[in-house]
N, C-alpha and C. Protein backbone atom coordinates (compact mmCIF):
# COMPACT_ATOMS: atom_id res chain seq x y z
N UNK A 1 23.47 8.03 12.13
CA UNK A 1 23.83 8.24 10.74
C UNK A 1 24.42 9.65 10.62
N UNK A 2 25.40 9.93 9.73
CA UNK A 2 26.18 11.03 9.59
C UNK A 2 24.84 12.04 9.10
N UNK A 3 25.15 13.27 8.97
CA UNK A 3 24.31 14.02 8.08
C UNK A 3 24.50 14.24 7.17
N UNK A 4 23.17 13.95 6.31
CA UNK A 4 22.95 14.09 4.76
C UNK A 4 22.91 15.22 4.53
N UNK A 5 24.05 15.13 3.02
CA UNK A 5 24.15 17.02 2.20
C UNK A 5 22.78 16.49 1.84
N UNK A 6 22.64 17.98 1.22
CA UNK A 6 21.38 18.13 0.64
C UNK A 6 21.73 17.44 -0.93
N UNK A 7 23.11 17.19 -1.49
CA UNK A 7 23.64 16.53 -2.98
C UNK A 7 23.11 15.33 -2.65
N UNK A 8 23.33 14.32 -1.44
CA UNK A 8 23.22 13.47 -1.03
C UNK A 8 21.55 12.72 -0.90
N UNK A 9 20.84 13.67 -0.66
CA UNK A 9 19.23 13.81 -0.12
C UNK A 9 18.62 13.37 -1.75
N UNK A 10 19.61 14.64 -2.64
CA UNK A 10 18.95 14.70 -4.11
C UNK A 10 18.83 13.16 -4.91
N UNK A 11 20.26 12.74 -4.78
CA UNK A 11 20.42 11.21 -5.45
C UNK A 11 19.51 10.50 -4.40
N UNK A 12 18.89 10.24 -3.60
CA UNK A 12 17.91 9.68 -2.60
C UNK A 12 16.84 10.24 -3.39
N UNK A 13 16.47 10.98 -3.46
CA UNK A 13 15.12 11.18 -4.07
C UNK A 13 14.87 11.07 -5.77
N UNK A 14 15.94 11.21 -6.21
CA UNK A 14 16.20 10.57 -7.94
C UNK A 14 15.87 9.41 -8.13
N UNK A 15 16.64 8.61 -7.24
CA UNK A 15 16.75 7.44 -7.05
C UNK A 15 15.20 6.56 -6.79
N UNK A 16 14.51 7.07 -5.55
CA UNK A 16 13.21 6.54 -5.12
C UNK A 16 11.57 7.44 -5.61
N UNK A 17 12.18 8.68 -6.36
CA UNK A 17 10.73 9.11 -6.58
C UNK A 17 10.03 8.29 -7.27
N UNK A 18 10.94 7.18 -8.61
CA UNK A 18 9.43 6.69 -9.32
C UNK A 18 8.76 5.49 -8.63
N UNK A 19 9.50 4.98 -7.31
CA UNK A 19 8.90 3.94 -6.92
C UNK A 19 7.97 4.63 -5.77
N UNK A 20 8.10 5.63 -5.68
CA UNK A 20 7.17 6.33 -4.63
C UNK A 20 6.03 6.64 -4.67
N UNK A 21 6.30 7.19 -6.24
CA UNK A 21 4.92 7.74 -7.55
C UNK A 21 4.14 6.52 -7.72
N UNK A 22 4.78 5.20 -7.82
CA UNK A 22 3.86 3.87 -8.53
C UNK A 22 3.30 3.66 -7.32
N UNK A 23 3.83 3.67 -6.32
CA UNK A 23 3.64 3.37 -4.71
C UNK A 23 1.75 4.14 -4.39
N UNK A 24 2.01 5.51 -4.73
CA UNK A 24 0.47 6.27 -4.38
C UNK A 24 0.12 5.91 -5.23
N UNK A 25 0.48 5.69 -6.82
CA UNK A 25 -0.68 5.53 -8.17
C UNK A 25 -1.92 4.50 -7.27
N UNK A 26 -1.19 3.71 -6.64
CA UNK A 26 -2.00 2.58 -6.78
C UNK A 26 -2.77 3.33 -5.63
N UNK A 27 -2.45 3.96 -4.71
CA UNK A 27 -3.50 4.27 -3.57
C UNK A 27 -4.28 5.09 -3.51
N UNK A 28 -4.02 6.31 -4.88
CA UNK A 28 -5.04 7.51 -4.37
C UNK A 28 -5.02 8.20 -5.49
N UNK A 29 -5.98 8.82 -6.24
CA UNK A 29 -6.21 9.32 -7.96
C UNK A 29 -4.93 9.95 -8.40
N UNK A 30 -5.10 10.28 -9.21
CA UNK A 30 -3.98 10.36 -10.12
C UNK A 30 -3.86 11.78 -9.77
N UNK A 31 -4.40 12.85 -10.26
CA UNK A 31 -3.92 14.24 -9.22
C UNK A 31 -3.51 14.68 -7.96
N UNK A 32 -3.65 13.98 -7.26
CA UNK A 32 -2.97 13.48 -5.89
C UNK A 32 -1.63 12.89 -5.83
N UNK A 33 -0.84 12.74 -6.85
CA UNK A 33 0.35 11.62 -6.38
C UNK A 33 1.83 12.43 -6.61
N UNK A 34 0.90 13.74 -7.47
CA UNK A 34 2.38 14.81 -7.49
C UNK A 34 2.82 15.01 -6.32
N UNK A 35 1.87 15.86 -5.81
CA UNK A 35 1.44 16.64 -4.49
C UNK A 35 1.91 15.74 -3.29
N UNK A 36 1.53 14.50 -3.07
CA UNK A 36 2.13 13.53 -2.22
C UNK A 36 3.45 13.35 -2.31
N UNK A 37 3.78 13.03 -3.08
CA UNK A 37 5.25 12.36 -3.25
C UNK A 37 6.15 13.98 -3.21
N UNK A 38 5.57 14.97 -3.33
CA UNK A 38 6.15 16.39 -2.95
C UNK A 38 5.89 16.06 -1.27
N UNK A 39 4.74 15.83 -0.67
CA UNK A 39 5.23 15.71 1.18
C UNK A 39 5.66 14.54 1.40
N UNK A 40 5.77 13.37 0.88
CA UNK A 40 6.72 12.27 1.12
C UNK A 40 8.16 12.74 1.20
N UNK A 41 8.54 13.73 0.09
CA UNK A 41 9.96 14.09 0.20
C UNK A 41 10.13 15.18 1.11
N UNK A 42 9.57 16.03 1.61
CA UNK A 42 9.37 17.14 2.20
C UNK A 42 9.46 16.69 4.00
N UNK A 43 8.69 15.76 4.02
CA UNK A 43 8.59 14.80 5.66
C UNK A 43 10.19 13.95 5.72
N UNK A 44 10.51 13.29 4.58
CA UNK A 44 11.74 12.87 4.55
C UNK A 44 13.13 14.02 4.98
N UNK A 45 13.44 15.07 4.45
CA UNK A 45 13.95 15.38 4.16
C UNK A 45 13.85 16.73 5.97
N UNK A 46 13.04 16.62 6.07
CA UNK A 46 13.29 16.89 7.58
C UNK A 46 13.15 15.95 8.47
N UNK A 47 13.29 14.77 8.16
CA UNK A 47 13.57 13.90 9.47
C UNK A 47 14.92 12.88 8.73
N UNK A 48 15.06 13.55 7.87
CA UNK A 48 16.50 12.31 7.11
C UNK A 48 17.32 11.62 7.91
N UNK A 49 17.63 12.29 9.24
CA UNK A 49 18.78 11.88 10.27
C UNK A 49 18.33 10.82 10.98
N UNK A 50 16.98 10.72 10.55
CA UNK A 50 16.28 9.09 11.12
C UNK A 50 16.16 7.71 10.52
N UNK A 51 16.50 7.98 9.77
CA UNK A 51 16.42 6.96 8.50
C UNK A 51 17.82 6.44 8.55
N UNK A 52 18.00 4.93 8.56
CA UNK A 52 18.73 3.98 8.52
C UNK A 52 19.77 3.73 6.93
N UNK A 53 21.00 3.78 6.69
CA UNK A 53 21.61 3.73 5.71
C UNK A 53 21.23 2.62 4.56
N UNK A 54 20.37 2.67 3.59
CA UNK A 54 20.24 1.34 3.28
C UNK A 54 18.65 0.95 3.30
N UNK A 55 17.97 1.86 4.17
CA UNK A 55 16.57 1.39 4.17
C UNK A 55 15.98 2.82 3.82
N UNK A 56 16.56 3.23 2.74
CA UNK A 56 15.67 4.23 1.96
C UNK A 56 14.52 4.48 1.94
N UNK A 57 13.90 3.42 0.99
CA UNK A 57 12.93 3.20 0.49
C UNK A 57 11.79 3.13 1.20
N UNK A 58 12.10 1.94 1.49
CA UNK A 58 10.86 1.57 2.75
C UNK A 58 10.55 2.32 4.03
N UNK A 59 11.19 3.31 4.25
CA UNK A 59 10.96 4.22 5.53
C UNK A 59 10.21 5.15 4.38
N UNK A 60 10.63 5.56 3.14
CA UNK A 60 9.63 6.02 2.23
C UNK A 60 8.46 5.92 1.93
N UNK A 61 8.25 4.78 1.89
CA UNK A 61 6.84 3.42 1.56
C UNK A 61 5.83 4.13 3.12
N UNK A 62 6.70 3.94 4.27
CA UNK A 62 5.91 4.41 5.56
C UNK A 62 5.08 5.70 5.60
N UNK A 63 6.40 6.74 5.26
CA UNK A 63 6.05 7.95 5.51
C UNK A 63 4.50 8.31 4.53
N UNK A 64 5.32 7.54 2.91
CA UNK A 64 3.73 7.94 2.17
C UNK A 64 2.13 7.04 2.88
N UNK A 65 2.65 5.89 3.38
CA UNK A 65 1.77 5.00 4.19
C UNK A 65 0.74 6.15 4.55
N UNK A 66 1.54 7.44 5.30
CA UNK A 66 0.54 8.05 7.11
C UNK A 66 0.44 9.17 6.17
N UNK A 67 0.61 9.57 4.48
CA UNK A 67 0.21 10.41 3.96
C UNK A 67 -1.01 10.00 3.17
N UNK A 68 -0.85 8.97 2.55
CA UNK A 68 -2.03 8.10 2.15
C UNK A 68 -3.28 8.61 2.69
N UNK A 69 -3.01 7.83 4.39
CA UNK A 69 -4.36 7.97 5.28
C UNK A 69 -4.68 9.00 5.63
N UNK A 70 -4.34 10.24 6.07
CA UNK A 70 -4.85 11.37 5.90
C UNK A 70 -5.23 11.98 4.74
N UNK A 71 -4.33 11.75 3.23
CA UNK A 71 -5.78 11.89 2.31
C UNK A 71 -6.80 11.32 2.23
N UNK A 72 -6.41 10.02 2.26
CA UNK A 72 -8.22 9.54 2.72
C UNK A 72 -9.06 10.28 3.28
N UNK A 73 -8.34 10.31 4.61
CA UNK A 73 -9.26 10.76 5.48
C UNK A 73 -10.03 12.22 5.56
N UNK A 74 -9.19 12.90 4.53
CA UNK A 74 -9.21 14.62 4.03
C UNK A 74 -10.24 14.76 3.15
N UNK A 75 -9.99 13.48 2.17
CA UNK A 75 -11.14 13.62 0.96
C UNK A 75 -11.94 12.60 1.21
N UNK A 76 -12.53 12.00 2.31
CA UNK A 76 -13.76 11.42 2.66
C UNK A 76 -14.78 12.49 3.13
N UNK A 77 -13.75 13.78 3.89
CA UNK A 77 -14.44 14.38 4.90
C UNK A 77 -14.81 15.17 3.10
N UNK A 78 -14.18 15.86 2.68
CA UNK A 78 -14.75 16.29 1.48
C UNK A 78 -15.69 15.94 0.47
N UNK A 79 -15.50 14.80 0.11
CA UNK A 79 -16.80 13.99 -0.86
C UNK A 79 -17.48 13.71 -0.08
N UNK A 80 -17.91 13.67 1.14
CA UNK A 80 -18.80 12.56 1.71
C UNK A 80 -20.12 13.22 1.43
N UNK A 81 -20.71 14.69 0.96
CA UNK A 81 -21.84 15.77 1.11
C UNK A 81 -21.58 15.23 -0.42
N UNK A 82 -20.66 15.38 -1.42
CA UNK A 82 -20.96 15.20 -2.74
C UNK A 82 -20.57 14.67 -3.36
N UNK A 83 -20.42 13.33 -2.50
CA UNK A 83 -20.05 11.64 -3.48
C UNK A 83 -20.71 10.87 -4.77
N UNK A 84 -21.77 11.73 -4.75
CA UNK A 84 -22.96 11.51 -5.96
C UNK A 84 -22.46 12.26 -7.12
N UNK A 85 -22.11 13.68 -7.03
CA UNK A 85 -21.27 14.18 -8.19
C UNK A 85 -20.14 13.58 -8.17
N UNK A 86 -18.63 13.40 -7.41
CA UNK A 86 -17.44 13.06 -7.52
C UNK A 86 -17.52 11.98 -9.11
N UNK A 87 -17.07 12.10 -10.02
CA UNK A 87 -16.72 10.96 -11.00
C UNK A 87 -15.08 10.96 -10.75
N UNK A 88 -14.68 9.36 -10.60
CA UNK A 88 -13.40 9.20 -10.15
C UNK A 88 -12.21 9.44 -11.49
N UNK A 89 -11.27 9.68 -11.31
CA UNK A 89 -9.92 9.69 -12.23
C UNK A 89 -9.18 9.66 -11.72
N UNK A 90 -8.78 8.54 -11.64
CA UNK A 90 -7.75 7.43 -10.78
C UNK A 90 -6.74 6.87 -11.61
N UNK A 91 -5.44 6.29 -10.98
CA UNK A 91 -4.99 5.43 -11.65
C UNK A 91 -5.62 4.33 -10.98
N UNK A 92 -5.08 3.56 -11.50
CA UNK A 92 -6.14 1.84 -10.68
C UNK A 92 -5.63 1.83 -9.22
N UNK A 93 -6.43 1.74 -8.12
CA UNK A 93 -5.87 1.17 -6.70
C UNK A 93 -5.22 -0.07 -6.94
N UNK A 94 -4.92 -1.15 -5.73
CA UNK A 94 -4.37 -1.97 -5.37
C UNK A 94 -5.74 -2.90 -5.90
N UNK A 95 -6.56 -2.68 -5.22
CA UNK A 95 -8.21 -3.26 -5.44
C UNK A 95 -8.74 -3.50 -6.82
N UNK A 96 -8.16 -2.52 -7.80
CA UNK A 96 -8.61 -2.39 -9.11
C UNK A 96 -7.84 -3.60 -9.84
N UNK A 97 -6.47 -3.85 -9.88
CA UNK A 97 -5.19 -4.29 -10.08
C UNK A 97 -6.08 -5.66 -10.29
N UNK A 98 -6.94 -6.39 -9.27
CA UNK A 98 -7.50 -7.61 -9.17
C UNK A 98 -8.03 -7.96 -10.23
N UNK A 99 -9.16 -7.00 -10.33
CA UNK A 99 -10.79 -7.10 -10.70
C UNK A 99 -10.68 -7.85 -11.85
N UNK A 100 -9.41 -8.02 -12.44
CA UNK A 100 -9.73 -8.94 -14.24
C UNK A 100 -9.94 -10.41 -13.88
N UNK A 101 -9.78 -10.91 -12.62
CA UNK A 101 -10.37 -11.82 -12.26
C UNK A 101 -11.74 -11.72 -11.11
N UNK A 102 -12.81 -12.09 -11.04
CA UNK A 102 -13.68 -11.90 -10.39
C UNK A 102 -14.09 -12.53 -9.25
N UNK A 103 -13.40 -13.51 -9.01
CA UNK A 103 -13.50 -14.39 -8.23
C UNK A 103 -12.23 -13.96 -6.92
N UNK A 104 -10.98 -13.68 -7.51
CA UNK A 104 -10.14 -12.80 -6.65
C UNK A 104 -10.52 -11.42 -6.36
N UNK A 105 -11.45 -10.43 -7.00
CA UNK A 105 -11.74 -9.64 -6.21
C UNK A 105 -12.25 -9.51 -5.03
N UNK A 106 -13.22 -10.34 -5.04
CA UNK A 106 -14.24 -10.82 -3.98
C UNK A 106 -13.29 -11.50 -3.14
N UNK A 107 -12.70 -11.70 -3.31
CA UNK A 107 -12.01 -12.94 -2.09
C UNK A 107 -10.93 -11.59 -1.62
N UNK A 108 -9.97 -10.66 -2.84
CA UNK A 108 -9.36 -9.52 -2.21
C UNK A 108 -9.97 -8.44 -0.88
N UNK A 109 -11.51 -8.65 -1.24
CA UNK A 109 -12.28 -7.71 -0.61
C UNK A 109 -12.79 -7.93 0.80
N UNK A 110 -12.54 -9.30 0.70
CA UNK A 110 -12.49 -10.16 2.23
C UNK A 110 -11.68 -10.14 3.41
N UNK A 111 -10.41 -9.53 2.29
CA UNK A 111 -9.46 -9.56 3.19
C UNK A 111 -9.43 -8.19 4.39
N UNK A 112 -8.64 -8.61 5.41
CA UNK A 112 -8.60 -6.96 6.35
C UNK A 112 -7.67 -6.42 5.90
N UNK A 113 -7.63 -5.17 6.37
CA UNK A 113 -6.80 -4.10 5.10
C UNK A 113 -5.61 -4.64 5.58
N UNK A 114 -5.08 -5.04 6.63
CA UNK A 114 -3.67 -5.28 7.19
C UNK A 114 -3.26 -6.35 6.16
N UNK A 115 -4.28 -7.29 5.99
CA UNK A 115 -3.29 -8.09 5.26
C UNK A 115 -3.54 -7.63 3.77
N UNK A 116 -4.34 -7.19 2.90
CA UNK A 116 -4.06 -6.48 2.24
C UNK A 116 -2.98 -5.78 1.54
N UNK A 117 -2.60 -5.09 2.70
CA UNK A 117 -1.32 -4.25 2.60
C UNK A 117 -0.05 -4.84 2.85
N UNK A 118 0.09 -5.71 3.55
CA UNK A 118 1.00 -6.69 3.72
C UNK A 118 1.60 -8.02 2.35
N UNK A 119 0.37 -8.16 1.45
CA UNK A 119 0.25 -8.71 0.73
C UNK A 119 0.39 -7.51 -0.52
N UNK A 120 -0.35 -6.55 -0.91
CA UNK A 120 0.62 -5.43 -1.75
C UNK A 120 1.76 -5.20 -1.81
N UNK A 121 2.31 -4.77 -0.32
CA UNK A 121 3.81 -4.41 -0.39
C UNK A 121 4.80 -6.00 -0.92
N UNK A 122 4.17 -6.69 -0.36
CA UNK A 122 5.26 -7.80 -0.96
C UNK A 122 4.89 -8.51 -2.74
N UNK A 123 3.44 -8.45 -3.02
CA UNK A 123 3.83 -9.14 -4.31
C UNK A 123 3.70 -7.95 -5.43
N UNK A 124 2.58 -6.69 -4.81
CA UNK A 124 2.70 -5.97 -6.14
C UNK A 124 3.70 -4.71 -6.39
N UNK A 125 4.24 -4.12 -4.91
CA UNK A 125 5.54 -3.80 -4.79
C UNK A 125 6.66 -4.37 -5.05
N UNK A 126 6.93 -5.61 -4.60
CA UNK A 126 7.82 -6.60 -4.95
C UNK A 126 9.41 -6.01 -3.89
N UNK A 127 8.50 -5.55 -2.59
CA UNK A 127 9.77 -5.42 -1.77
C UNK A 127 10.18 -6.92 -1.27
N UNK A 128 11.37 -6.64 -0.71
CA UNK A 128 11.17 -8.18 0.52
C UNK A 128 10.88 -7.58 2.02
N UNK A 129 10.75 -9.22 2.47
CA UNK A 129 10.36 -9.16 4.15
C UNK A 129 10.85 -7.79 5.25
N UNK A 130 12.38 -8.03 4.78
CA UNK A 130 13.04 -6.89 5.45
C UNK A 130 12.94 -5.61 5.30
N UNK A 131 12.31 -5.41 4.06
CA UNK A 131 11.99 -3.65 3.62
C UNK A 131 10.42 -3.36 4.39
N UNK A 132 9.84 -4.72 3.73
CA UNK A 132 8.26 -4.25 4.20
C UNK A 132 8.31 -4.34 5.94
N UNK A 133 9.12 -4.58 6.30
CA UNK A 133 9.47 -5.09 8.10
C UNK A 133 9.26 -3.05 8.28
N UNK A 134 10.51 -2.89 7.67
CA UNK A 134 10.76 -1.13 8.09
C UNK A 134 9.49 -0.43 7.47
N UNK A 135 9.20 -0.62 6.55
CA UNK A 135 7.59 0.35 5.54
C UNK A 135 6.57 -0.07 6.65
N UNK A 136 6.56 -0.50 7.37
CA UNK A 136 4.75 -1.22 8.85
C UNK A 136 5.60 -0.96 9.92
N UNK A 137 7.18 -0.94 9.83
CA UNK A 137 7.48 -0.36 11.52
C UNK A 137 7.27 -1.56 12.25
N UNK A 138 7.52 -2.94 11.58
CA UNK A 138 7.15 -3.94 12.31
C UNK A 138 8.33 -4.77 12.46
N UNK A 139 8.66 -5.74 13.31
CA UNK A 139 10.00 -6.92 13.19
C UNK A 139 9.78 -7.52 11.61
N UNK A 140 10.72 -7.94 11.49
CA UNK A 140 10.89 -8.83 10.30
C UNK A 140 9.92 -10.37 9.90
N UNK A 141 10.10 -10.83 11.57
CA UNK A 141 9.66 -12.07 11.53
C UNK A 141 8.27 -11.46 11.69
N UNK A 142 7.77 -10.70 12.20
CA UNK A 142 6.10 -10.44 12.13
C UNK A 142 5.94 -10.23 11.11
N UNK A 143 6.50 -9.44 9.85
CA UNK A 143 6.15 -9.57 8.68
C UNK A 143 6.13 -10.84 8.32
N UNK A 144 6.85 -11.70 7.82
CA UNK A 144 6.77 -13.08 7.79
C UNK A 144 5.26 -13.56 8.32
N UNK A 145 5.15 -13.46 9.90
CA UNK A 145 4.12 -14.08 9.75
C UNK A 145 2.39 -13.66 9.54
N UNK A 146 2.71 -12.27 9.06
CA UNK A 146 1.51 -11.75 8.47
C UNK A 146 1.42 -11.95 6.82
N UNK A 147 2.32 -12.09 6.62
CA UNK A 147 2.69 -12.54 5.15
C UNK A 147 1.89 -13.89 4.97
N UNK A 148 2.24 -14.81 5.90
CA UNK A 148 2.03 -16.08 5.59
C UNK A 148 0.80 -16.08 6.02
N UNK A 149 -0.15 -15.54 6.94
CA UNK A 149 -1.43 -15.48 7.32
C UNK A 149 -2.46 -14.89 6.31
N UNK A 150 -1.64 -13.85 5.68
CA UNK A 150 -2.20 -12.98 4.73
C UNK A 150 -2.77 -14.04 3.54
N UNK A 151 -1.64 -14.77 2.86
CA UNK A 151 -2.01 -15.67 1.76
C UNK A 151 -2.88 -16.97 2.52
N UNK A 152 -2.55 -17.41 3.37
CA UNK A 152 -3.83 -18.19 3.75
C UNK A 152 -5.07 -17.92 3.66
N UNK A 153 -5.15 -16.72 4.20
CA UNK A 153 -7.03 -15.98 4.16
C UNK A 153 -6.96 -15.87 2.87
N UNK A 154 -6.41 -15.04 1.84
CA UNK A 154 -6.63 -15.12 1.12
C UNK A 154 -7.00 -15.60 -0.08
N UNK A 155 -5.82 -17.43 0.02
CA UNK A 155 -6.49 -18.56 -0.52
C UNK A 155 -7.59 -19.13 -0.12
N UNK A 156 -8.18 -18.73 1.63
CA UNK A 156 -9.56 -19.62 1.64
C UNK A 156 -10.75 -18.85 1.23
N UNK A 157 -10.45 -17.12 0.93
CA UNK A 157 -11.35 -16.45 0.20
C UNK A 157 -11.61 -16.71 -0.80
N UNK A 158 -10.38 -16.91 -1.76
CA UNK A 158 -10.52 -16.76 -3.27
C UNK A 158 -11.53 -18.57 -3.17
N UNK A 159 -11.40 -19.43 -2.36
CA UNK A 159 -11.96 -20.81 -2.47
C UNK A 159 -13.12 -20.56 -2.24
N UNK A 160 -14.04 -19.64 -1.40
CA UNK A 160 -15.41 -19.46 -0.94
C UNK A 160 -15.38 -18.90 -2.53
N UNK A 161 -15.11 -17.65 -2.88
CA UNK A 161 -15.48 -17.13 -3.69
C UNK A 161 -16.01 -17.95 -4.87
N UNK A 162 -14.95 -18.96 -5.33
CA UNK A 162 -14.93 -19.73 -6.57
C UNK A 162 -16.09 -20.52 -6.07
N UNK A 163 -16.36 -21.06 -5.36
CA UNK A 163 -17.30 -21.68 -5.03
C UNK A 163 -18.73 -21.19 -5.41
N UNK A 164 -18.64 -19.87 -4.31
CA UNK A 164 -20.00 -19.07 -4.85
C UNK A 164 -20.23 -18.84 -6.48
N UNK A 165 -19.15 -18.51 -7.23
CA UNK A 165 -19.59 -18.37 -8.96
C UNK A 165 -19.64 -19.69 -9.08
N UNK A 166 -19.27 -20.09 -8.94
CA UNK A 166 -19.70 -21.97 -9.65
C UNK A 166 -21.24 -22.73 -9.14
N UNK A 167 -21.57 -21.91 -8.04
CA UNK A 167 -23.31 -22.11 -7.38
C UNK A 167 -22.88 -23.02 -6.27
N UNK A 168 -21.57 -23.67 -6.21
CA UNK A 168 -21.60 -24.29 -4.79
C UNK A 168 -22.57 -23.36 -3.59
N UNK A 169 -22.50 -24.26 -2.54
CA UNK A 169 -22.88 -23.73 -1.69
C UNK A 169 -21.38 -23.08 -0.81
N UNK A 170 -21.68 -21.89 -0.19
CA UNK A 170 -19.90 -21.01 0.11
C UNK A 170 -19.69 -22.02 1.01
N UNK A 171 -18.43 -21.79 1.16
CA UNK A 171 -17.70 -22.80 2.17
C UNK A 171 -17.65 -21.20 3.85
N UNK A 172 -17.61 -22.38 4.96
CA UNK A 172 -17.78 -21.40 6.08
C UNK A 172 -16.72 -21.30 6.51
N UNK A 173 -16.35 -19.70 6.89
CA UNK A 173 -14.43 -19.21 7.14
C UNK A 173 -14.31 -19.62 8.16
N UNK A 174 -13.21 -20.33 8.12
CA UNK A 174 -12.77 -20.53 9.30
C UNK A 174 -11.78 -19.38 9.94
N UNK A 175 -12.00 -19.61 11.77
CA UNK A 175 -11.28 -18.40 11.99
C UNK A 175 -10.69 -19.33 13.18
């Protein structure tokens, strides 16, 4: 790829900050998502010459991906001595997004984070196959078929689940 002016970088980041911002809302409190999406652009913007013409975004989606997990992993190591004081102020996670149904939480909560996330980026992001392919660093068709694995577990969760509120006896996962 040619090199990006920095005029060039700017309409790139005009362009993708608010989907970047909705992108962390959902992953990590709400005072956190300035600050991120400041090293989302900051990591971008020194590796720009890597990034594919056209796949903006989703190399975006990545980078905040491996920023995500090190806040996690930053403010676990931090709350973990005073998780009893912490009161949260969040925007809603991905997890929260569910909960107005109760029966899909529980069945969301079943899921492994891979498909999880596989299943975020495509219905509550609303990328396609080919973006979320580049945002996991994965082929296309493996998205596809984590996609399609993803909603399977997930429909036979949400089915145990419904089961369990209705007093059935749970149905046993198949694996």
């Amino acid at each position: 790829m040619p090199p990006v002016t920095p005029d060039e970088f700017a309409a790139v980041y005009a362009r993708h900050l608010p989907a970047v911002s909705a992108y962390l809302a959902r992953r990590v409190e709400r005072d956190a998502v300035d600050d991120l999406a400041a090293d989302v652009f900051a990591v971008a913007w020194r590796k720009r010459e890597s990034v594919t013409e056209g796949e903006e975004l989703p190399w975006l989606y990545r980078i905040a991906s491996y920023l995500v997990a090190n806040h996690r992993r930053r403010h676990a190591a931090r709350t973990s001595a005073l998780a009893i004081l912490a009161a949260p102020d969040s925007a809603p996670s991905t997890e929260d997004i569910v909960l107005g149904d109760l029966a899909l939480a529980r069945a969301w909560e079943e899921l492994r984070p891979r498909d999880r996330e596989v299943l975020a980026l495509a219905v509550l992001e609303d990328i396609p196959v080919s973006a979320i392919a580049v945002a996991l660093a994965i082929t296309p068709n493996a998205v596809s078929v984590r996609l399609h694995r993803a909603k399977k577990a997930l429909a036979e969760a949400l089915e145990r689940a419904q089961a369990r509120d209705a007093g059935d006896a749970p149905a046993a996962p198949r694996d």
